[in-house]
N, C-alpha and C. Protein backbone atom coordinates (compact mmCIF):
# COMPACT_ATOMS: atom_id res chain seq x y z
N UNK A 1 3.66 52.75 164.64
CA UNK A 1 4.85 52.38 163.87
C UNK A 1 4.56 52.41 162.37
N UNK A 2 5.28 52.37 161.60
CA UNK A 2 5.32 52.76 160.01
C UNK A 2 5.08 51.57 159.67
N UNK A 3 4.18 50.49 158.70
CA UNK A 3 4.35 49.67 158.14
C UNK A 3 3.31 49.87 156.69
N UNK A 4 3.20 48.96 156.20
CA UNK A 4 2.50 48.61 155.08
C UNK A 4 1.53 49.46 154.22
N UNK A 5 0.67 50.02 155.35
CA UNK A 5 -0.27 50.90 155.51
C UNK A 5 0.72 52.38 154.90
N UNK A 6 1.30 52.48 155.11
CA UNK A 6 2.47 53.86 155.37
C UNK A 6 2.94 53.49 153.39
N UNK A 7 3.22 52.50 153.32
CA UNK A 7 3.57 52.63 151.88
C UNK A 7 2.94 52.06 151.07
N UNK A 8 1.81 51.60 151.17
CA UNK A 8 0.53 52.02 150.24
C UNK A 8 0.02 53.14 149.89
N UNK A 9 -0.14 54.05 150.76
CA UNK A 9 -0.82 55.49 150.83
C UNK A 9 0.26 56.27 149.70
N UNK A 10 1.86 56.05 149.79
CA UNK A 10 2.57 56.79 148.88
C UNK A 10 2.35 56.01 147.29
N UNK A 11 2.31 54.83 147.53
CA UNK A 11 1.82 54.29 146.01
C UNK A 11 0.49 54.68 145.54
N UNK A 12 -0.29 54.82 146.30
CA UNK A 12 -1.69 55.67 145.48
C UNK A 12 -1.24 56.66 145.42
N UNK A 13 -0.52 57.56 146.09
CA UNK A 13 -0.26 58.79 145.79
C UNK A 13 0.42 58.84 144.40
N UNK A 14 1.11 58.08 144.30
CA UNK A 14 2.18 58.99 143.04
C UNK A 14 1.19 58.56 142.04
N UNK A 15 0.05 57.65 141.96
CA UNK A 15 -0.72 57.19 140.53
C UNK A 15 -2.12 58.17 141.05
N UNK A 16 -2.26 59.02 142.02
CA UNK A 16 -3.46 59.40 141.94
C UNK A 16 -2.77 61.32 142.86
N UNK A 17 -1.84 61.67 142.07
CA UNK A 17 -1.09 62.73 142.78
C UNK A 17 -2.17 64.17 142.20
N UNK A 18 -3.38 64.63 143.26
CA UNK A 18 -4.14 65.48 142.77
C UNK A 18 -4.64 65.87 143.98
N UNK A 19 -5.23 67.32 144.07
CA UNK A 19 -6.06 67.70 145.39
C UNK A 19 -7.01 66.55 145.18
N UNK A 20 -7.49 66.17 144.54
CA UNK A 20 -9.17 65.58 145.23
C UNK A 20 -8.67 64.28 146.00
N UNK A 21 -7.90 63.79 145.00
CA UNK A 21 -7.99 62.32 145.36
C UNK A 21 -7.38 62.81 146.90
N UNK A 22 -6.22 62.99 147.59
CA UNK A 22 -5.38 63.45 148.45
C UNK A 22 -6.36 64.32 149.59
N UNK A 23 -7.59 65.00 149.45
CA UNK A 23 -8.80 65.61 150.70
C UNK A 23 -9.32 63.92 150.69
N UNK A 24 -9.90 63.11 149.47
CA UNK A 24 -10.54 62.19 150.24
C UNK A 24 -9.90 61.16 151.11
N UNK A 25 -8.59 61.08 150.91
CA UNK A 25 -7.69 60.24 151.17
C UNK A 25 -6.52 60.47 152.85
N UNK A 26 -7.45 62.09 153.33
CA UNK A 26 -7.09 62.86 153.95
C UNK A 26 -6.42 62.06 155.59
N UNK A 27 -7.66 61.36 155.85
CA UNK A 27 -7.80 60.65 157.27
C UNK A 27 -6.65 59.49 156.98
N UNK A 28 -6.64 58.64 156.06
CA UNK A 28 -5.42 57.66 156.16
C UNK A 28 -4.24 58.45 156.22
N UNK A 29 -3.68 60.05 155.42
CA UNK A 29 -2.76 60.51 155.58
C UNK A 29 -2.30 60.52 156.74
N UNK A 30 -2.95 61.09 157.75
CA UNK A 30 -2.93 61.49 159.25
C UNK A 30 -2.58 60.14 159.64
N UNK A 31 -3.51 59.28 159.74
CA UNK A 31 -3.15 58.16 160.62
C UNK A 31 -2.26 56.89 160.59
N UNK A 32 -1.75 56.60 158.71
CA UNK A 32 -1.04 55.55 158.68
C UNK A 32 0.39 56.57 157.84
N UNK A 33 0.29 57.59 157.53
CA UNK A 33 1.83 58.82 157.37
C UNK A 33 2.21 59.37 158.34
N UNK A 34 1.35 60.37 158.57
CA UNK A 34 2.12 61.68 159.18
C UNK A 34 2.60 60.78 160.80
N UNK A 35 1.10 60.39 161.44
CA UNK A 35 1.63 59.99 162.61
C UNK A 35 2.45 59.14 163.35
N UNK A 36 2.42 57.84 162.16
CA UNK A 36 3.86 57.11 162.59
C UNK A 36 5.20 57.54 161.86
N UNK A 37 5.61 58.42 161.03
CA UNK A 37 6.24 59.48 160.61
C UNK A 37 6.92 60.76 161.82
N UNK A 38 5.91 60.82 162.63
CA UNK A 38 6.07 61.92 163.75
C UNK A 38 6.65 60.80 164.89
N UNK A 39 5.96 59.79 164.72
CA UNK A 39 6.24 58.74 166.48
C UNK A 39 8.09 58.80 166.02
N UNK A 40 8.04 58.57 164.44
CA UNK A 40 9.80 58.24 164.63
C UNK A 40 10.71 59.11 164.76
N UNK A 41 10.04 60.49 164.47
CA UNK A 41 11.03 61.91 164.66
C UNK A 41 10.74 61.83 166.99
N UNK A 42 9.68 61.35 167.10
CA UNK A 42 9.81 62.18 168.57
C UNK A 42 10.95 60.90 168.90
N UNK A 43 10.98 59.86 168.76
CA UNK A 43 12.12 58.86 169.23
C UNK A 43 13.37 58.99 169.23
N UNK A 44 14.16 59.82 167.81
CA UNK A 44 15.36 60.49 167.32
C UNK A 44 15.51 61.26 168.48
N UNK A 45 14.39 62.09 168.73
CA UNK A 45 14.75 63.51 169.01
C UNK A 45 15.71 63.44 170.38
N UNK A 46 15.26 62.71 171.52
CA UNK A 46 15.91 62.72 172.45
C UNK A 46 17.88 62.14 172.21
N UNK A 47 17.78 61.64 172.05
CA UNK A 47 19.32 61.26 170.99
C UNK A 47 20.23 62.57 170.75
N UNK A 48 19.62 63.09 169.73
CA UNK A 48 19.96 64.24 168.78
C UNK A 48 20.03 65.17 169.63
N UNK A 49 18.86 65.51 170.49
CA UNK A 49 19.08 66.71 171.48
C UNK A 49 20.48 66.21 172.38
N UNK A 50 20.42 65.49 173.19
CA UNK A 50 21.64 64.87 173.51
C UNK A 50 23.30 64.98 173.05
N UNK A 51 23.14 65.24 172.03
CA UNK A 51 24.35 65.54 170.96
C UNK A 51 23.90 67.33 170.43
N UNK A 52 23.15 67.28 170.65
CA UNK A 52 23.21 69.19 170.52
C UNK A 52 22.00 69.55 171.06
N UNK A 53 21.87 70.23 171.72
CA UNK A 53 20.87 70.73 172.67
C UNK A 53 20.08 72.08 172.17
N UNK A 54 21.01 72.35 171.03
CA UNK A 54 20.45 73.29 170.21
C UNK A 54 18.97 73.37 169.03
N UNK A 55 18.80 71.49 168.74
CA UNK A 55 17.86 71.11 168.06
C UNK A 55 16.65 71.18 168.17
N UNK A 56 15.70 71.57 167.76
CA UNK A 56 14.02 72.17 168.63
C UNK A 56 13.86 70.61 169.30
N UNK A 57 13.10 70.45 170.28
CA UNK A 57 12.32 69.49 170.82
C UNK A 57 10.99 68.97 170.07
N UNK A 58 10.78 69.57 169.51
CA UNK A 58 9.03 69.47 169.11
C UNK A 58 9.42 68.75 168.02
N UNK A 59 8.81 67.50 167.66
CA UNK A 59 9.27 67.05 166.55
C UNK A 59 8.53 67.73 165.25
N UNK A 60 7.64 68.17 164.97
CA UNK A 60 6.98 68.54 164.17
C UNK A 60 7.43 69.99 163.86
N UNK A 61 8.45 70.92 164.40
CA UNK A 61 9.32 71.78 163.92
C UNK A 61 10.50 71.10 162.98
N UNK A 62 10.50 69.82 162.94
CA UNK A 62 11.76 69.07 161.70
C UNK A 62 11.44 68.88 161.00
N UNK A 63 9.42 68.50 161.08
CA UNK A 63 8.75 68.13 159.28
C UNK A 63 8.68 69.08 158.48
N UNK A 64 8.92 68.78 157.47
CA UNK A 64 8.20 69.15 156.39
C UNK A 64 7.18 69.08 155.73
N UNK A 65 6.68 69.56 154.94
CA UNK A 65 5.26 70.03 154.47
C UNK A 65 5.32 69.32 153.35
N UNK A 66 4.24 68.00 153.13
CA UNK A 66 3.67 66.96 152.47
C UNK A 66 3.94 67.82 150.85
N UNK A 67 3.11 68.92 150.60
CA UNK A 67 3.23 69.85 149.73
C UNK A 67 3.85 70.31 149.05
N UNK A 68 4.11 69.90 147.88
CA UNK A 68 5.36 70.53 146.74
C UNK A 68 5.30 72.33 146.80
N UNK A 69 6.74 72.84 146.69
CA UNK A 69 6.50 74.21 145.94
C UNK A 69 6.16 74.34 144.36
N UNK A 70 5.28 74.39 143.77
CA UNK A 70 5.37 73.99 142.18
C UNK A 70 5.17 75.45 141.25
N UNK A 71 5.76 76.48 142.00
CA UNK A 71 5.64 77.62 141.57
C UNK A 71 6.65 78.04 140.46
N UNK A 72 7.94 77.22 140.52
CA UNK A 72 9.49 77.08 139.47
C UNK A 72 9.26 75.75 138.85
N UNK A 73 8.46 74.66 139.24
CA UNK A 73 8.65 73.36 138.83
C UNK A 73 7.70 73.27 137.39
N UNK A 74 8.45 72.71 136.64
CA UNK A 74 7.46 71.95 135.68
C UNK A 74 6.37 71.14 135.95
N UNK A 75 6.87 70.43 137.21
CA UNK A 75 6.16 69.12 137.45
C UNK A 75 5.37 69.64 137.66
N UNK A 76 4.24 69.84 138.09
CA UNK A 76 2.54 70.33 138.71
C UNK A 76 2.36 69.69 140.25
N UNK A 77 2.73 68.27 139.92
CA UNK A 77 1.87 67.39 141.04
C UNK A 77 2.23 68.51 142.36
N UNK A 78 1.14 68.00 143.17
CA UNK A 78 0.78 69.02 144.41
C UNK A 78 1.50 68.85 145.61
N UNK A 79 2.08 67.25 145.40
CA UNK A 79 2.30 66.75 146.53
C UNK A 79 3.68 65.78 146.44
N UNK A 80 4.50 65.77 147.51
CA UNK A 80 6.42 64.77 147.57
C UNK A 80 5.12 63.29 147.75
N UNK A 81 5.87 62.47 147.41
CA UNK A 81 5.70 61.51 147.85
C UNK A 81 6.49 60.37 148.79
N UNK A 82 6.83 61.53 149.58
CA UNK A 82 7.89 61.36 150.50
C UNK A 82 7.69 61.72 151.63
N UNK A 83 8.01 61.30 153.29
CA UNK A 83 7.68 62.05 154.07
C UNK A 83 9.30 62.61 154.62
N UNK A 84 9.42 64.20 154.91
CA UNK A 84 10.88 64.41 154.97
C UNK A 84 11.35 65.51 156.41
N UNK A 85 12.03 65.15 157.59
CA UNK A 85 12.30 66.15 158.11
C UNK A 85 13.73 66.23 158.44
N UNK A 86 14.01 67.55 158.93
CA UNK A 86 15.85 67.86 159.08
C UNK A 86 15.67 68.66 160.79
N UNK A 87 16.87 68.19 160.98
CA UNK A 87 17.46 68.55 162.58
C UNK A 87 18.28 69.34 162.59
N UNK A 88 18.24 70.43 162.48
CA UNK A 88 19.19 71.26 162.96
C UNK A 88 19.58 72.10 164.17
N UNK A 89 20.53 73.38 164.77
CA UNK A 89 20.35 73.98 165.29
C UNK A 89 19.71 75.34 164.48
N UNK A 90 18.62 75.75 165.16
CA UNK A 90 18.02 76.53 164.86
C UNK A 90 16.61 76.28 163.62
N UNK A 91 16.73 75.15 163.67
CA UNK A 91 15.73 74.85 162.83
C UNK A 91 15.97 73.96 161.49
N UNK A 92 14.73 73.44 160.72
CA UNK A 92 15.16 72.38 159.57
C UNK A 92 15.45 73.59 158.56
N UNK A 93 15.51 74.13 158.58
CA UNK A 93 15.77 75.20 157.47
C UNK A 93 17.57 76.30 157.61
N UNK A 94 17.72 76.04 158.70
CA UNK A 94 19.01 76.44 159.68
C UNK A 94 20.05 75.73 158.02
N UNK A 95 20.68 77.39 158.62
CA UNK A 95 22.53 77.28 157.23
C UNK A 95 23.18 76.27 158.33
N UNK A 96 22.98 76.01 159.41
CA UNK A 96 24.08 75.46 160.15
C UNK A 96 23.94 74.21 159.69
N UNK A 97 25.00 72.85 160.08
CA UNK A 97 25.17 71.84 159.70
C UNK A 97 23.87 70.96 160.03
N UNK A 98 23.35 69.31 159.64
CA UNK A 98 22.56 69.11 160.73
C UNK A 98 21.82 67.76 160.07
N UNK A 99 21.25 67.04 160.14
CA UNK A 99 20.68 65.43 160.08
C UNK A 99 19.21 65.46 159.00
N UNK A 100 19.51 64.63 157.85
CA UNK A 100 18.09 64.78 157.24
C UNK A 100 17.62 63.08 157.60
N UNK A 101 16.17 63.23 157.43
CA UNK A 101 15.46 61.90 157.20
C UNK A 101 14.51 61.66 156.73
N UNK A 102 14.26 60.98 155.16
CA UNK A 102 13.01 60.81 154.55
C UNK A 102 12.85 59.22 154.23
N UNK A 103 11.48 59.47 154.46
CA UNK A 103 10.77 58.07 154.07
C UNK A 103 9.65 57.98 152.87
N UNK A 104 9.79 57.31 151.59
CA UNK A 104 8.57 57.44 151.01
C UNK A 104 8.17 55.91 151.22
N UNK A 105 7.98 55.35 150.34
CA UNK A 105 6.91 54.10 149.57
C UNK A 105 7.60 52.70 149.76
N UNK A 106 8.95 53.08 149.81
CA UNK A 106 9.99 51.85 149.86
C UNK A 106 11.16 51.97 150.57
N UNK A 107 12.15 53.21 150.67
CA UNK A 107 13.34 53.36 151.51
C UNK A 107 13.24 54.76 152.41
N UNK A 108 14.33 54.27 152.94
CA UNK A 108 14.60 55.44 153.98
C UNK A 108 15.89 56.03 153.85
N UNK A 109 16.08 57.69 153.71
CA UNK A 109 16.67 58.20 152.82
C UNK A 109 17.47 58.95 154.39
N UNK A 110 18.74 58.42 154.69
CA UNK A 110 18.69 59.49 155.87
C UNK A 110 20.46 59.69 156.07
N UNK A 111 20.95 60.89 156.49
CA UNK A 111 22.42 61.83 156.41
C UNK A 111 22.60 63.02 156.87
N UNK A 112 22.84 63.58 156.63
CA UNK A 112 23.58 64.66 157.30
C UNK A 112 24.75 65.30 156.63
N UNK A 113 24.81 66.94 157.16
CA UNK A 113 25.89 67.94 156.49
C UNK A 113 25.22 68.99 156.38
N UNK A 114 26.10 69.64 155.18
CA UNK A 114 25.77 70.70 154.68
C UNK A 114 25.06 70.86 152.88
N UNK A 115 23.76 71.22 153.12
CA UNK A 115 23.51 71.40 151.78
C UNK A 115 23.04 72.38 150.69
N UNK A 116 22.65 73.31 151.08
CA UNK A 116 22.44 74.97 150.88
C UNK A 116 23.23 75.78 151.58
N UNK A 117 24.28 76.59 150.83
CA UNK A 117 25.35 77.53 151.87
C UNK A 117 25.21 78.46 150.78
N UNK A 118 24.88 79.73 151.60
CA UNK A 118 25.54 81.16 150.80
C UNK A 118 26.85 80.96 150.55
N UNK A 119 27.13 82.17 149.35
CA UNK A 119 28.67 82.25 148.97
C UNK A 119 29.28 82.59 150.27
N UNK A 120 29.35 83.55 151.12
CA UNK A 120 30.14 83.62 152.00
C UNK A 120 30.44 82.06 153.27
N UNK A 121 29.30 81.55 153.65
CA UNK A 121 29.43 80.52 154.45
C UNK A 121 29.89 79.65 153.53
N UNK A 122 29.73 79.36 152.62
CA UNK A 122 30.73 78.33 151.40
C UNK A 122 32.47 78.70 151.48
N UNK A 123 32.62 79.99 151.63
CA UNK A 123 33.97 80.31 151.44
C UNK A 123 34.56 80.06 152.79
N UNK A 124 34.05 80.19 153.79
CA UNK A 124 34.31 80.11 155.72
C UNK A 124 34.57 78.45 155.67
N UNK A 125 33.74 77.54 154.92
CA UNK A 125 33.72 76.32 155.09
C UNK A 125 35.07 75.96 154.14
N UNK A 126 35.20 75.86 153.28
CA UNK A 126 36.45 76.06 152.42
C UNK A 126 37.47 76.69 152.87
N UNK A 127 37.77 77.25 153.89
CA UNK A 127 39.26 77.88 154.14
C UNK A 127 39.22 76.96 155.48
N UNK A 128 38.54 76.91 156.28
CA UNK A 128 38.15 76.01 157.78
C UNK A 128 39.10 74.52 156.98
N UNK A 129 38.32 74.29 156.11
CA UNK A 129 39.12 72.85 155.62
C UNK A 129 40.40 73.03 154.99
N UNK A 130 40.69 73.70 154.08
CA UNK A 130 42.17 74.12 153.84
C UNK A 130 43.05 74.50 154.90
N UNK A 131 42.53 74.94 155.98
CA UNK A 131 43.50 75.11 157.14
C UNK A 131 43.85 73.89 158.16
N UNK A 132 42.63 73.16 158.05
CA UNK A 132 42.81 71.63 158.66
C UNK A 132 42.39 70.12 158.15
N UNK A 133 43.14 70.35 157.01
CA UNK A 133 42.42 69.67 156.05
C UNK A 133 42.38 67.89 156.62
N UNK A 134 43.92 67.45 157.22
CA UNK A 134 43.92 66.19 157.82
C UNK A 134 42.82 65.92 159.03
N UNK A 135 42.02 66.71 159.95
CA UNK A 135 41.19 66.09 160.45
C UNK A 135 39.63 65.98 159.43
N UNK A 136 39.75 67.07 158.60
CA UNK A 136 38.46 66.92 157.67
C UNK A 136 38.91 65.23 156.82
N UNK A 137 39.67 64.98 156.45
CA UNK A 137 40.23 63.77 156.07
C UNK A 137 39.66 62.52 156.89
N UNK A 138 39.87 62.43 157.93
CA UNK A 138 40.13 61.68 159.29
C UNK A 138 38.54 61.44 159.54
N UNK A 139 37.38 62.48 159.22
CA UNK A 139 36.54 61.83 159.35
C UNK A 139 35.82 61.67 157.72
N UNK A 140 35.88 61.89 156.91
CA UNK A 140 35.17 61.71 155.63
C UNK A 140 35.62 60.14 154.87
N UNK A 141 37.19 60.17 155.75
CA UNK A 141 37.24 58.91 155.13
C UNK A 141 37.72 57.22 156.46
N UNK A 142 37.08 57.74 157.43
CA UNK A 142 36.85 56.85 158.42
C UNK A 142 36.27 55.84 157.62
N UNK A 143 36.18 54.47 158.47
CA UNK A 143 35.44 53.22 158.38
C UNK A 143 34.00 53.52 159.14
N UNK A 144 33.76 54.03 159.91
CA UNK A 144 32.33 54.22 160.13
C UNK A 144 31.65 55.16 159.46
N UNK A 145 32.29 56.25 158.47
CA UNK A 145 31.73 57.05 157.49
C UNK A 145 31.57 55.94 156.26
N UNK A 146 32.72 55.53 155.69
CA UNK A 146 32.42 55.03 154.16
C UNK A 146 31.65 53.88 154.60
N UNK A 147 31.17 53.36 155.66
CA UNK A 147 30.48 51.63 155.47
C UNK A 147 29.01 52.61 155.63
N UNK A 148 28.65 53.43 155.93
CA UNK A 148 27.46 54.00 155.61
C UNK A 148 27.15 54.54 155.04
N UNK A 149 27.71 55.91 154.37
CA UNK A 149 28.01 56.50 153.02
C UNK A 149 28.48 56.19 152.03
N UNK A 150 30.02 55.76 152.15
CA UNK A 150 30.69 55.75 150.74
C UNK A 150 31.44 57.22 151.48
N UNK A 151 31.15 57.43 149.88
CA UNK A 151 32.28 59.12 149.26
C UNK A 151 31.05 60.11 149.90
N UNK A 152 31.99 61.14 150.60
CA UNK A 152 31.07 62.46 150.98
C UNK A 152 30.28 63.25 149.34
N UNK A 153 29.40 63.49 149.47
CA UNK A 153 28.65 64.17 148.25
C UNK A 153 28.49 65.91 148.49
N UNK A 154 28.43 65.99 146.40
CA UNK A 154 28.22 67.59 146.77
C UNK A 154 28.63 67.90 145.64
N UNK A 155 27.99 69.18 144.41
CA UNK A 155 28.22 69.17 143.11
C UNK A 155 29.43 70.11 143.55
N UNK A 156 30.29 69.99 142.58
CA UNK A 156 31.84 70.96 142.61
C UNK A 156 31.81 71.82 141.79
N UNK A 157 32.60 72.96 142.40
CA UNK A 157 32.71 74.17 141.55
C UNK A 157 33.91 73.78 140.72
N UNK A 158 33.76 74.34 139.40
CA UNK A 158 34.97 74.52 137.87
C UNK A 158 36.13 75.60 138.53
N UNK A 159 35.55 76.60 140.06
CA UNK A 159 37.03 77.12 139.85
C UNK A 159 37.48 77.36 141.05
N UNK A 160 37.89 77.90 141.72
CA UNK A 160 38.31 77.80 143.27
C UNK A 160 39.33 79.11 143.50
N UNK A 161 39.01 80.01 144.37
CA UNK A 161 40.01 80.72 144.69
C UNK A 161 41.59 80.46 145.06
N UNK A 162 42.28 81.35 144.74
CA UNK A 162 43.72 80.90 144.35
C UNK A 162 44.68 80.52 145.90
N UNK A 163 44.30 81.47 146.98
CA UNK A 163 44.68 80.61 148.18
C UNK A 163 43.94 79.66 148.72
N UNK A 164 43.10 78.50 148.21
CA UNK A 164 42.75 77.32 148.40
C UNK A 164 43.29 76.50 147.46
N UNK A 165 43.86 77.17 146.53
CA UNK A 165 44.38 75.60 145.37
C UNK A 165 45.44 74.84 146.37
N UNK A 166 46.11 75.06 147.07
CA UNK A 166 47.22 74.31 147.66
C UNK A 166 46.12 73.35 148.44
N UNK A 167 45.01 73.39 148.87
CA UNK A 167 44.83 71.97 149.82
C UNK A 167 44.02 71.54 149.06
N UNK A 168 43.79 71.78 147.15
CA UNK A 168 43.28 70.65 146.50
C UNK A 168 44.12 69.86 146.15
N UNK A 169 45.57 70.02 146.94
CA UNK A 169 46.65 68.83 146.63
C UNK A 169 46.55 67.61 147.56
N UNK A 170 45.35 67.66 148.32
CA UNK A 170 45.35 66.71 149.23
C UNK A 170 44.06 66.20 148.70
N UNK A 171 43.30 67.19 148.90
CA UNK A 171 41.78 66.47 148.25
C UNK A 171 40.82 67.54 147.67
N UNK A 172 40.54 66.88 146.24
CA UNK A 172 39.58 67.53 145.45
C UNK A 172 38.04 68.35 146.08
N UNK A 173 37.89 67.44 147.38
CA UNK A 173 36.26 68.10 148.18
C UNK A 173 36.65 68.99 148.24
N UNK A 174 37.80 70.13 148.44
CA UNK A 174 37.70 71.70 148.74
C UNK A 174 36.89 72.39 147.46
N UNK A 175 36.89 71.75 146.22
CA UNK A 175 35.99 72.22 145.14
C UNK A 175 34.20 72.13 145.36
N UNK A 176 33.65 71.36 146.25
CA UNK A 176 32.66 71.01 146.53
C UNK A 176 31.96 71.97 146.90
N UNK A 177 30.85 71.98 146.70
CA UNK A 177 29.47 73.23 146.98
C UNK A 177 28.68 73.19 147.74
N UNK A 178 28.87 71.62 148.03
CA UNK A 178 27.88 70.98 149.03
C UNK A 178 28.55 70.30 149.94
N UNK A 179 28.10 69.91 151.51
CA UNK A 179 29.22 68.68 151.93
C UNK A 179 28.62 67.89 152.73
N UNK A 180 27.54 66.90 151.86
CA UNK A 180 26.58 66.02 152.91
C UNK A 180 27.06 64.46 152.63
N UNK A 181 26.30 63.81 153.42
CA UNK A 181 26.40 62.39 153.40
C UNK A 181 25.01 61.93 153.50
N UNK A 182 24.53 60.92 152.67
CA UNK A 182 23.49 60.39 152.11
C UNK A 182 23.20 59.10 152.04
N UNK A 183 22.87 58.03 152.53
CA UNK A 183 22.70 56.55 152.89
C UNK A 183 21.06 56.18 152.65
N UNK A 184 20.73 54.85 151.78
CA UNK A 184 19.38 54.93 151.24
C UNK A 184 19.30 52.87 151.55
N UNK A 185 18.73 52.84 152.41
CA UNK A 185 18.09 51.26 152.67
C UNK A 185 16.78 51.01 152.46
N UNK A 186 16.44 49.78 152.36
CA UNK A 186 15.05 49.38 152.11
C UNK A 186 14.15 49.53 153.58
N UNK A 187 12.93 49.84 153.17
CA UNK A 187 12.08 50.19 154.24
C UNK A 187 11.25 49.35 154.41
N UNK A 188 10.91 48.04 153.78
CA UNK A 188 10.08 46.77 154.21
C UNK A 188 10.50 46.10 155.41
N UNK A 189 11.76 45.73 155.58
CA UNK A 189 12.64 44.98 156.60
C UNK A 189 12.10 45.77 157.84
N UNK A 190 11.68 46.95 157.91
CA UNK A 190 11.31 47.62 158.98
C UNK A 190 9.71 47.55 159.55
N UNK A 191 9.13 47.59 158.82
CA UNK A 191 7.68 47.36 159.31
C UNK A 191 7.33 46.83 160.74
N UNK A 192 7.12 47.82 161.18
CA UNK A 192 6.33 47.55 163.02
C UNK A 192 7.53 47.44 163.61
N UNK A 193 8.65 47.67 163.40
CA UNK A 193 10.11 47.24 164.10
C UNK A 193 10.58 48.54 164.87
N UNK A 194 10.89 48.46 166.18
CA UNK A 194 11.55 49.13 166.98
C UNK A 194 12.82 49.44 165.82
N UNK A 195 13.58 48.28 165.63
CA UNK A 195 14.85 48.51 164.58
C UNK A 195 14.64 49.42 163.84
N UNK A 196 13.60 50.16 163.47
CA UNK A 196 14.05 51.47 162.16
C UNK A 196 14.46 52.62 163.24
N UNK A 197 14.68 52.94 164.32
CA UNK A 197 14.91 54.42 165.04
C UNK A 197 16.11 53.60 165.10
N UNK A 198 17.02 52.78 165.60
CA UNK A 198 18.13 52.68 165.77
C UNK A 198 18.71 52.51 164.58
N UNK A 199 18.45 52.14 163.32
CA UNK A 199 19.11 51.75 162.38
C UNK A 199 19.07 53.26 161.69
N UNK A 200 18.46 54.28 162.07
CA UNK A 200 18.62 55.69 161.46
C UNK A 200 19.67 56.09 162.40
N UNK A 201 19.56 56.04 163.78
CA UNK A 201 20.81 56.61 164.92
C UNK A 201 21.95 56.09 164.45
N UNK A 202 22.29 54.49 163.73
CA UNK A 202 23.28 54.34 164.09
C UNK A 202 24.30 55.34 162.40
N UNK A 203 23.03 55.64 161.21
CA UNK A 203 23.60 56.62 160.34
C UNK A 203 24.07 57.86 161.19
N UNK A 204 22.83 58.29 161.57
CA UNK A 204 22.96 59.70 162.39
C UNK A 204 24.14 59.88 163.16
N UNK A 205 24.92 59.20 163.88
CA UNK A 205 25.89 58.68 164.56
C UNK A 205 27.25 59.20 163.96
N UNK A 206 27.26 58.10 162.46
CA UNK A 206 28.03 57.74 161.60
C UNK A 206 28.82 59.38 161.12
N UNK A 207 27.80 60.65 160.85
CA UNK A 207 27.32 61.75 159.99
C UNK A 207 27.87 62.63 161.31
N UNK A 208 28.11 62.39 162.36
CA UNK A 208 27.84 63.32 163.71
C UNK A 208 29.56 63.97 163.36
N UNK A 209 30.53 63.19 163.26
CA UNK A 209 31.48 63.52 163.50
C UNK A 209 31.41 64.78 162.02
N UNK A 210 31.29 64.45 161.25
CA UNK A 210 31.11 66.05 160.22
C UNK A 210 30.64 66.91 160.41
N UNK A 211 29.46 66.95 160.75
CA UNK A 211 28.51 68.11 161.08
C UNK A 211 29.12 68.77 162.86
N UNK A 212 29.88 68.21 163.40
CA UNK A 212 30.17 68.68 164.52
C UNK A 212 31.62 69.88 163.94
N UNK A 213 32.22 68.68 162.47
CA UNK A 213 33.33 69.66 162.13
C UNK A 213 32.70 71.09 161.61
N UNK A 214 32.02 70.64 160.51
CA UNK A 214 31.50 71.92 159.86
C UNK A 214 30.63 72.74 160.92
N UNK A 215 30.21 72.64 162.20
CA UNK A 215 29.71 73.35 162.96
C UNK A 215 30.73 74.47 163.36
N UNK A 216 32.09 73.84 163.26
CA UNK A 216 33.01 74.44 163.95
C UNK A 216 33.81 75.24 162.57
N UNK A 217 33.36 75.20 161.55
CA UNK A 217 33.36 76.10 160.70
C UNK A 217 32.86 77.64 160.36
N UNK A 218 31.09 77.36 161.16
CA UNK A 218 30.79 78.50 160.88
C UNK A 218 30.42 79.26 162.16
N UNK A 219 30.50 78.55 163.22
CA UNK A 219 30.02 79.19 164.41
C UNK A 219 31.63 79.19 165.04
């Protein structure tokens, strides 16, 4: 289980963020990160598969790699100080809709949607909602969406093709670029607790009814 141990290791990290320190520091990674990190993806997983059968089984096809890309970044450091994986169909990297969950040092960062779309799957998702815009409504602004989210997120485009302006008379998200939902709690309350896999399901849950819409957007 994730406790104490789990967010210490990210607080040395971000004050000691370097290959050396991070090889000597190698064996606590494994045993108080990655692996109670992995115990909580294999717990999700049966759930999630359950609700789409399309999602890999293996939990360690949802992680991600400890490892920054720092090839565009200013920043240098080598390493997230975060641990982060996504559920999708077809993979964490999959255009299709689908469940993120990260944990660093203090909270747990976990939602669902859409958040990288080519121009064309951006435009499929944008007419899908202009054509039915009251059930896209129906769930973005449910009571079991906003008491876990709030407002759906997503930076907006300045201009919008001209047969979609009519269903920005209902709602401005048809300008949106992105269309996720994002929920961030404290991660102390959790320590050694069965309660952190259900208290991520019951987000995951919350997020299901979107990603089932936007599924039905592009597939």
């Amino acid at each position: 289980m994730i406790n104490a141990h789990y967010s210490s290791f990210f607080k040395e990290l971000t004050l000691n963020n370097n290959t050396a320190w991070f090889q000597a520091n190698k064996k606590r990674y494994e045993s108080d990160v990655k692996g109670p990190f992995l115990d909580v993806l294999e717990e999700l997983l049966p759930t999630l598969r359950s609700w789409d059968n399309r999602i890999f089984a293996d939990p360690k096809k949802a992680l991600f790699r400890i490892n920054r890309d720092i090839r565009f970044s200013k920043d240098k450091s080598p390493y997230n100080t975060i641990m982060k994986a996504g559920f999708s169909a077809g993979g964490k990297k999959s255009e299709l809709p689908g469940y993120y969950l990260g944990i660093d040092a203090e909270s747990v960062h976990v939602g669902g949607g859409l958040f990288m779309m080519t121009p064309p799957l951006l435009k499929r998702v944008r007419t899908f909602i202009a054509g039915d815009t009251d059930t896209f409504l129906s769930i973005v602004e449910s009571r079991s969406f906003a008491s876990s989210f709030g407002r759906l997120k997503g930076e907006k485009a300045k201009r919008l093709d001209k047969e979609l302006m009519p269903a920005t008379e209902r709602t401005d998200l048809v300008f949106n670029k992105q269309f996720y939902a994002m929920a961030e709690f404290p991660l102390e309350p959790f320590y050694g607790s069965e309660r952190l896999v259900g208290e991520i399901l019951d987000h995951f849950e919350a997020v299901k009814p979107l990603n089932s819409y936007l599924d039905g957007a592009l597939t």
